[in-house]
Protein backbone atom coordinates (compact mmCIF):
# COMPACT_ATOMS: atom_id res chain seq x y z
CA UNK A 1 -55.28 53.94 -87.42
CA UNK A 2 -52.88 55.68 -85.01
CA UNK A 3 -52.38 59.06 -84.86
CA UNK A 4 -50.05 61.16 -86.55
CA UNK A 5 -46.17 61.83 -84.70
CA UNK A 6 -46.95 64.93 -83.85
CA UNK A 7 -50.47 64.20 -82.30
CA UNK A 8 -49.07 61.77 -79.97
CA UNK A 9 -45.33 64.43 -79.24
CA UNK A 10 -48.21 67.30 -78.65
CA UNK A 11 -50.44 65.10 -76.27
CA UNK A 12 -47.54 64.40 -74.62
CA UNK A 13 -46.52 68.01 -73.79
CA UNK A 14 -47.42 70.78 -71.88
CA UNK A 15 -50.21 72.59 -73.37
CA UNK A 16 -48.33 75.81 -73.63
CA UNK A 17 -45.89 74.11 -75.45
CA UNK A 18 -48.27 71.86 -77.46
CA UNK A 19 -49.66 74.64 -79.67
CA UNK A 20 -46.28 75.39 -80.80
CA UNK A 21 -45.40 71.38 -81.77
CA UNK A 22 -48.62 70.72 -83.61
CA UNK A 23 -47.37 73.80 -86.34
CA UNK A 24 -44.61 71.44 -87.26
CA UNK A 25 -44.29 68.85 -89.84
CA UNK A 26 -43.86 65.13 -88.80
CA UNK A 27 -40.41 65.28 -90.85
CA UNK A 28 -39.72 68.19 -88.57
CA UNK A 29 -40.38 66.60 -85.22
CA UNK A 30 -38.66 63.76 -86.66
CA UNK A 31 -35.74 65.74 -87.18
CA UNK A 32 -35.74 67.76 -83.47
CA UNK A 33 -35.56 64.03 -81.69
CA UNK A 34 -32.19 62.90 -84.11
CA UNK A 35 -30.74 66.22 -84.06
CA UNK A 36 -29.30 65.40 -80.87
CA UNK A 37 -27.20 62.29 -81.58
CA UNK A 38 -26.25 63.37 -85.19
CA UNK A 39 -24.65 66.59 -83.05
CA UNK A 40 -22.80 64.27 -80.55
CA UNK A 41 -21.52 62.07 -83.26
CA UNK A 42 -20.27 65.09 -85.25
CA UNK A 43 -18.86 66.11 -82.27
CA UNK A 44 -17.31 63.48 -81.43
CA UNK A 45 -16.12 61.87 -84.84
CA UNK A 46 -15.96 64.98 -87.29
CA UNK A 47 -14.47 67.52 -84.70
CA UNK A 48 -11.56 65.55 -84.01
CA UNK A 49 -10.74 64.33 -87.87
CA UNK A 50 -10.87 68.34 -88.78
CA UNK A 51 -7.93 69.28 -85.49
CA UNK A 52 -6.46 66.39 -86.61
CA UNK A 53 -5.91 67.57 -90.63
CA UNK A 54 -5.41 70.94 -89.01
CA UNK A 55 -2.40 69.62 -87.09
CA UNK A 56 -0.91 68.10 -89.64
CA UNK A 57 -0.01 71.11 -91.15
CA UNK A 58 1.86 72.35 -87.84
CA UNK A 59 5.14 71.55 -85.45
CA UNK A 60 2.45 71.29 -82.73
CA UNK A 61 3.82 69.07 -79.98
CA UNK A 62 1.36 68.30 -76.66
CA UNK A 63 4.02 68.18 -74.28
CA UNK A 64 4.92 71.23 -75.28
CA UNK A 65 1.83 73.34 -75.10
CA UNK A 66 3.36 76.70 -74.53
CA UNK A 67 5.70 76.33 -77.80
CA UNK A 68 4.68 78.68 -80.83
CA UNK A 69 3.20 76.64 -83.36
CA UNK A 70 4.48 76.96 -86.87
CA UNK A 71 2.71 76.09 -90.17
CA UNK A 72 5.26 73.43 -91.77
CA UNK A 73 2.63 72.96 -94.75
CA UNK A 74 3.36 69.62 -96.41
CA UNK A 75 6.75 69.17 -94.69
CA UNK A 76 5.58 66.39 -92.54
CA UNK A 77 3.77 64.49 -95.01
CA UNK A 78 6.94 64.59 -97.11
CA UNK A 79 8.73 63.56 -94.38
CA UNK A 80 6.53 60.41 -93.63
CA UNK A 81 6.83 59.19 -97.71
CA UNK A 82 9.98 59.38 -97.87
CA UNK A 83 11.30 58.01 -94.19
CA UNK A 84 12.62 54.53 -94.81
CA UNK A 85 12.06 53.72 -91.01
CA UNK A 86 8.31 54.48 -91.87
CA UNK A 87 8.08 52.29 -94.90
CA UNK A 88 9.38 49.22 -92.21
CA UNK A 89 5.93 49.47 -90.17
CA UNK A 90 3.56 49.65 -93.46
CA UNK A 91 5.54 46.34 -94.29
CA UNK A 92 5.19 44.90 -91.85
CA UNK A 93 1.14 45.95 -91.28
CA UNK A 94 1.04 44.37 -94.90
CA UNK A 95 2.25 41.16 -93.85
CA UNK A 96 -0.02 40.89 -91.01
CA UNK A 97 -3.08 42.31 -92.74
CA UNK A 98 -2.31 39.62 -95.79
CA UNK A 99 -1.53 36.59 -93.94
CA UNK A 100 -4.45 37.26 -91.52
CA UNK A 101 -7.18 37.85 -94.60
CA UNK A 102 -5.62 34.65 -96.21
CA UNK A 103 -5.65 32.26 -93.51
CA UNK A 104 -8.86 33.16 -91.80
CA UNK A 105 -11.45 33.37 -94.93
CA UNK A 106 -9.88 29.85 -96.17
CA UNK A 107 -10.09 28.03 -92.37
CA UNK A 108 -13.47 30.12 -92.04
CA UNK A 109 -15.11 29.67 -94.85
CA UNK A 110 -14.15 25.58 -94.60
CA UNK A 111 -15.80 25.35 -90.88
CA UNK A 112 -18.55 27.19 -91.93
CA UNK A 113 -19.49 24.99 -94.66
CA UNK A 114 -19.20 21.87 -92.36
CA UNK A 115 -21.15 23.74 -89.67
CA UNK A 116 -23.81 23.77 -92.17
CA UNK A 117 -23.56 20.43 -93.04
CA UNK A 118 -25.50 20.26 -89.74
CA UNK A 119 -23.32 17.15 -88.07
CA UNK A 120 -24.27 15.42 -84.65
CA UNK A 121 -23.56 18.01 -81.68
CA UNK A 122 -23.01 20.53 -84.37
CA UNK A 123 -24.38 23.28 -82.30
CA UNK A 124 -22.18 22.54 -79.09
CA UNK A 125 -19.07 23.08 -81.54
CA UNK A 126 -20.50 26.11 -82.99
CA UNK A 127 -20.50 27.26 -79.55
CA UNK A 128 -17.24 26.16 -78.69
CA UNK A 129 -15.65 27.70 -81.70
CA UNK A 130 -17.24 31.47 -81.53
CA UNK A 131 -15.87 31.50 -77.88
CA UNK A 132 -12.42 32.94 -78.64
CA UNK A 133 -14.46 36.26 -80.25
CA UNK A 134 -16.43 37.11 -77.54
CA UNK A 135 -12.80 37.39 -74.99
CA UNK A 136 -11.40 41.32 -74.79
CA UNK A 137 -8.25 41.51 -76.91
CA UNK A 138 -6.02 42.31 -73.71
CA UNK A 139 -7.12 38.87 -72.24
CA UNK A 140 -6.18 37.10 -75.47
CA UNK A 141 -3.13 39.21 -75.91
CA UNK A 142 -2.02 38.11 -72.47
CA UNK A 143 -3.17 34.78 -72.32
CA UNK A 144 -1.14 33.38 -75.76
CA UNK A 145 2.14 35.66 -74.74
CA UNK A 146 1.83 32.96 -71.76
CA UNK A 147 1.27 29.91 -73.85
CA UNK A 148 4.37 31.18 -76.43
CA UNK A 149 6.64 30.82 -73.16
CA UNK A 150 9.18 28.60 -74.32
CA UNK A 151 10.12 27.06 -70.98
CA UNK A 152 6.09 26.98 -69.48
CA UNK A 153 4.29 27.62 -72.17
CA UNK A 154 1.85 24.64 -73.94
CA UNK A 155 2.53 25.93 -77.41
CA UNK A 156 6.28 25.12 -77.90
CA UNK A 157 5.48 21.40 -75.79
CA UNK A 158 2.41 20.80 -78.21
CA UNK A 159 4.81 21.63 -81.48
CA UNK A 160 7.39 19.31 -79.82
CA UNK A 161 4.98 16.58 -79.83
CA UNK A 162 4.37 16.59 -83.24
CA UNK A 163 7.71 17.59 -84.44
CA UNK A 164 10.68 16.32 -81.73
CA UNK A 165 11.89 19.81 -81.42
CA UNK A 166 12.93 20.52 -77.92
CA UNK A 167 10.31 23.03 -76.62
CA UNK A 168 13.33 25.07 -75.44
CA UNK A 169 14.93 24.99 -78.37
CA UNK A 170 12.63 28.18 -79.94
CA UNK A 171 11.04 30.80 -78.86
CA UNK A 172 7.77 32.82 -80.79
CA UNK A 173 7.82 35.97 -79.24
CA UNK A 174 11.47 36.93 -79.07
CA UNK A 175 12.67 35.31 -82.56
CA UNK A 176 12.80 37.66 -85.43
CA UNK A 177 11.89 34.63 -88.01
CA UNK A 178 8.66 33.59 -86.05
CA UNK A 179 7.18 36.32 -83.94
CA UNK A 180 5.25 37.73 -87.30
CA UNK A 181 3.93 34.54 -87.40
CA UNK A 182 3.12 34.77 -83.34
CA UNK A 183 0.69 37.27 -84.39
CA UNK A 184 -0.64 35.86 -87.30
CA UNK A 185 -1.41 32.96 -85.40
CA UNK A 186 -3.41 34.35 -82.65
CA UNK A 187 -5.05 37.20 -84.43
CA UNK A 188 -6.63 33.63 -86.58
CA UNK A 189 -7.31 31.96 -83.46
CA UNK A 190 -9.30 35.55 -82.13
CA UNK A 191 -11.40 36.10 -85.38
CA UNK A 192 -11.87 33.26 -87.74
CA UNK A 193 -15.01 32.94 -85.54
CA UNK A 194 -16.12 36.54 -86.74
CA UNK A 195 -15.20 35.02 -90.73
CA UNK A 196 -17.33 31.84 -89.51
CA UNK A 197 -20.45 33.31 -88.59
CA UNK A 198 -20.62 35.76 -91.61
CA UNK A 199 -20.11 32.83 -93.72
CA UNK A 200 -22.16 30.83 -92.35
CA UNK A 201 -25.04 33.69 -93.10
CA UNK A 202 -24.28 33.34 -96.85
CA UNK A 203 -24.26 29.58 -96.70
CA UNK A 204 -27.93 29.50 -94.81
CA UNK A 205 -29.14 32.32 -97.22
CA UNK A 206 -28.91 29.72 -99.97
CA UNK A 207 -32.25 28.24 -101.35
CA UNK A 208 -32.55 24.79 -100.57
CA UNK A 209 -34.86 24.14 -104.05
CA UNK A 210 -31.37 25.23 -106.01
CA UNK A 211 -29.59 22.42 -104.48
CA UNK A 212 -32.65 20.31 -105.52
CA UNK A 213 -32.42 21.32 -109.13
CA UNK A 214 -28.83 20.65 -109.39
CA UNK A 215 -29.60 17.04 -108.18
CA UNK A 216 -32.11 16.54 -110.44
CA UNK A 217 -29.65 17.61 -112.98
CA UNK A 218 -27.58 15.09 -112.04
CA UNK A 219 -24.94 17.49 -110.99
CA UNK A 220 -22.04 16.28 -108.51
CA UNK A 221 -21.54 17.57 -104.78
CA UNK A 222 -18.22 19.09 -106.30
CA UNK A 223 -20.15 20.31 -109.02
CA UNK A 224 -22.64 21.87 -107.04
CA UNK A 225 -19.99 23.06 -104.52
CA UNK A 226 -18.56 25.34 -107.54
CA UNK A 227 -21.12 26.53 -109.19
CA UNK A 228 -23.90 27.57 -106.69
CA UNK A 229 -22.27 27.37 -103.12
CA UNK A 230 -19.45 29.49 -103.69
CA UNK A 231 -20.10 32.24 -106.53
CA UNK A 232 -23.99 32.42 -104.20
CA UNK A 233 -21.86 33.03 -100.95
CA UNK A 234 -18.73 35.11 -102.86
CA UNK A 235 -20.70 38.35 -102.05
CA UNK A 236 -20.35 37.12 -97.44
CA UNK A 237 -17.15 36.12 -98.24
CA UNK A 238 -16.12 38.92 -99.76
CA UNK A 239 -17.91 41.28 -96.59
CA UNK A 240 -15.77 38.87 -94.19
CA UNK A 241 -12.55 40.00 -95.91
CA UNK A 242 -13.33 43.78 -95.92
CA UNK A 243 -14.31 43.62 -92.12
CA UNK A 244 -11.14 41.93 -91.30
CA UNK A 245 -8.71 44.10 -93.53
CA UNK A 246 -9.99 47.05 -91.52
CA UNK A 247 -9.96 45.87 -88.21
CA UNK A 248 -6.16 44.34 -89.13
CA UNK A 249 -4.97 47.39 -90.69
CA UNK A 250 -5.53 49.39 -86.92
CA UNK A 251 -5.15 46.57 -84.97
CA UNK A 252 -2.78 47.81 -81.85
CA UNK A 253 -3.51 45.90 -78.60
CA UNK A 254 -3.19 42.50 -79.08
CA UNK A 255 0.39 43.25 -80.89
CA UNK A 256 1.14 45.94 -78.17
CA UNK A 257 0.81 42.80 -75.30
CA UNK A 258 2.69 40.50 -77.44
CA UNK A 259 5.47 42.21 -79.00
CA UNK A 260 4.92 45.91 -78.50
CA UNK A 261 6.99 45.87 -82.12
CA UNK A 262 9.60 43.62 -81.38
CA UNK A 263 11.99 41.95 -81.58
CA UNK A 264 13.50 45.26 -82.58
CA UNK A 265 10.97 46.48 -84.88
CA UNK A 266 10.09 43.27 -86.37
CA UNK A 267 6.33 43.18 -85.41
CA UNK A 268 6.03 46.81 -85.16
CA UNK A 269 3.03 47.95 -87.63
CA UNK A 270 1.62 51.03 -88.55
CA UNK A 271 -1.01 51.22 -85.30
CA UNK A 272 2.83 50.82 -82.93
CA UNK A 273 4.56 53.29 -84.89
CA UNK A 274 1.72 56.17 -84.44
CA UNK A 275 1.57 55.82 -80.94
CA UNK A 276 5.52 56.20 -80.58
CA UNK A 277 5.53 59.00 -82.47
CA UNK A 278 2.37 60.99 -80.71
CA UNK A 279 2.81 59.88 -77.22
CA UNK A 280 6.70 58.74 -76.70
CA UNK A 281 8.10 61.25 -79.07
CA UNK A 282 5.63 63.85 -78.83
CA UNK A 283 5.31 64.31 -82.73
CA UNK A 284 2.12 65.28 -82.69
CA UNK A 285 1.83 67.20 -85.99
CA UNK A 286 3.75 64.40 -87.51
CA UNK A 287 2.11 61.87 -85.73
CA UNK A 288 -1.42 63.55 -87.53
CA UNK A 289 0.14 63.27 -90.45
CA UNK A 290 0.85 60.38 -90.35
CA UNK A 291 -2.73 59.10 -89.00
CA UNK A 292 -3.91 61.25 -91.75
CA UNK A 293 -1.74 59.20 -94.46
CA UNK A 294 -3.10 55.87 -92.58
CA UNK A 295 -6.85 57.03 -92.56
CA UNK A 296 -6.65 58.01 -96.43
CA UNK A 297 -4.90 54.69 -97.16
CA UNK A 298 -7.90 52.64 -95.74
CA UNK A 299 -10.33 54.44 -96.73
CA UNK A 300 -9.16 54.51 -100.56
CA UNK A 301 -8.57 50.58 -100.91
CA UNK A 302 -11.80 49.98 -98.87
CA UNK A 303 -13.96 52.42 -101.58
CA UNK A 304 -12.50 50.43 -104.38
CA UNK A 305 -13.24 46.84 -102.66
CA UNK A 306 -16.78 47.83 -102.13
CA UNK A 307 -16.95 49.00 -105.97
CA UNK A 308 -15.45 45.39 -106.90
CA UNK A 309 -17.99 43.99 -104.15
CA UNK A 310 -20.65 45.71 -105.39
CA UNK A 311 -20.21 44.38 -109.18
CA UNK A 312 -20.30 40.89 -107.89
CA UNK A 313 -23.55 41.19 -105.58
CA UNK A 314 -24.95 42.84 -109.07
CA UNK A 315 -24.16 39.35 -111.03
């Protein structure tokens, strides 16, 4: 049997020292090695959400650090709800965030279930498909605003393959019809491998002797498909989407290298909108507002996903 915790922390000390560590508890000792990094994460996560409320109450602008400050109370949080150039960016976060969800749990959840059907050279593909993740979001970000080139770029040549279009004839980034879809369309390319691979947990976590019940039931692929594959994986599904919606509802540098908001403010979500206000503006009591207002918003709809997540893992 090994010794206790604080045996082996005494042994380990000097002696002086030692006769003072073996008075403690092991939840003590247990407590004196965390207290460390729960201090540095408060410190660095809790500290700055508290100046950051605290601001939001103020005129306080950084490039103006000599400036009186002035308590404005809930001026700038009025300001925010009812600015019609701020509702513009939540619209168009909500497109991006909905489109996004949509298109990468369907196309994700559909390659996951044929990854598991466990095909020849399956595992190369698997491989081939999780690449895109694993690149830094600047690299992607770059890389398709170079493929959406509409006189170089592959994109517009591979659509005028298929279509007869002239490749010159459009162009992704700088129309104000298709550059929300620019984004859409490589945000799916990035992370649909992210949807695949949590998908493809909840499709491996199935029991194979279910599947052999159902057959001996005589029950249909289709019918098996719909009553055991899906509702059994809902619960990974349903994980996939909450990841994403987060992740989308910040997401700033891949749109920043595409679009950086444009055309005009077309693209320009909530994440664009912040950093014009805090660090082109120099709003920075609205600008913590308004990350306040953002940080509430996500954290309210993801409490009450979790609830409805929650219910269904209970079923």
């Amino acid at each position: 049997m090994s010794p206790p915790i604080i045996d082996r922390a005494a042994a380990s000390t000097p002696p002086a020292l030692a006769r003072h560590i073996r008075g403690l508890s092991d939840r003590a000792i247990a407590w004196i090695f965390i207290a460390p990094t729960i201090l540095l994460l408060l410190a660095i996560n809790i500290f700055p959400l508290i100046w950051t409320i605290r601001l939001s109450f103020t005129n306080f602008r950084a490039n103006r650090t000599n400036a009186p400050v002035r308590d404005v109370g809930i001026d700038n949080y009025v300001s925010i709800l009812t600015d019609p150039e701020v509702w513009q960016p939540m619209q168009a976060t909500a497109h991006f965030v909905i489109w996004t969800i949509l298109i990468q749990t369907v196309l994700g959840f559909a390659l996951a279930w044929a990854i598991d059907r466990k095909f020849r050279g399956h595992g190369f593909w698997t491989t081939v498909i999780l690449v895109p993740m694993m690149l830094s979001p600047a690299v992607v970000g770059n890389f398709w605003r170079f493929l959406f080139q509409p006189q170089i770029g592959l994109f517009n040549y591979g659509i005028s393959a298929v279509t007869g279009v002239p490749p010159s004839s459009f162009e992704m980034l700088g129309s104000v019809a298709l550059a929300p879809w620019a984004i859409v369309i490589v945000d799916t390319w990035m992370w649909t491998p992210y949807v695949i691979l949590i998908c493809l947990a909840g499709l491996r976590s199935i029991p194979d002797y279910i599947y052999e019940a159902a057959e001996v039931d005589r029950a249909s692929p289709w019918r098996q498909f719909w009553t055991i594959t899906l509702p059994m994986a809902l619960p990974f599904i349903m994980l996939a989407v909450l990841f994403r919606g987060i992740e989308n509802f910040k997401m700033f540098d891949m749109v920043n290298l595409l679009t950086s908001g444009g055309p005009g403010s077309t693209t320009e979500v909530a994440s664009i909108t912040l950093k014009r206000e805090a660090f082109e503006k120099w709003r920075t009591g609205y600008s913590s507002a308004f990350a306040i207002i953002l940080f509430v918003t996500v954290f309210g709809l993801a409490n009450i996903y979790v609830k409805a997540l929650n219910r269904v893992k209970s079923r």
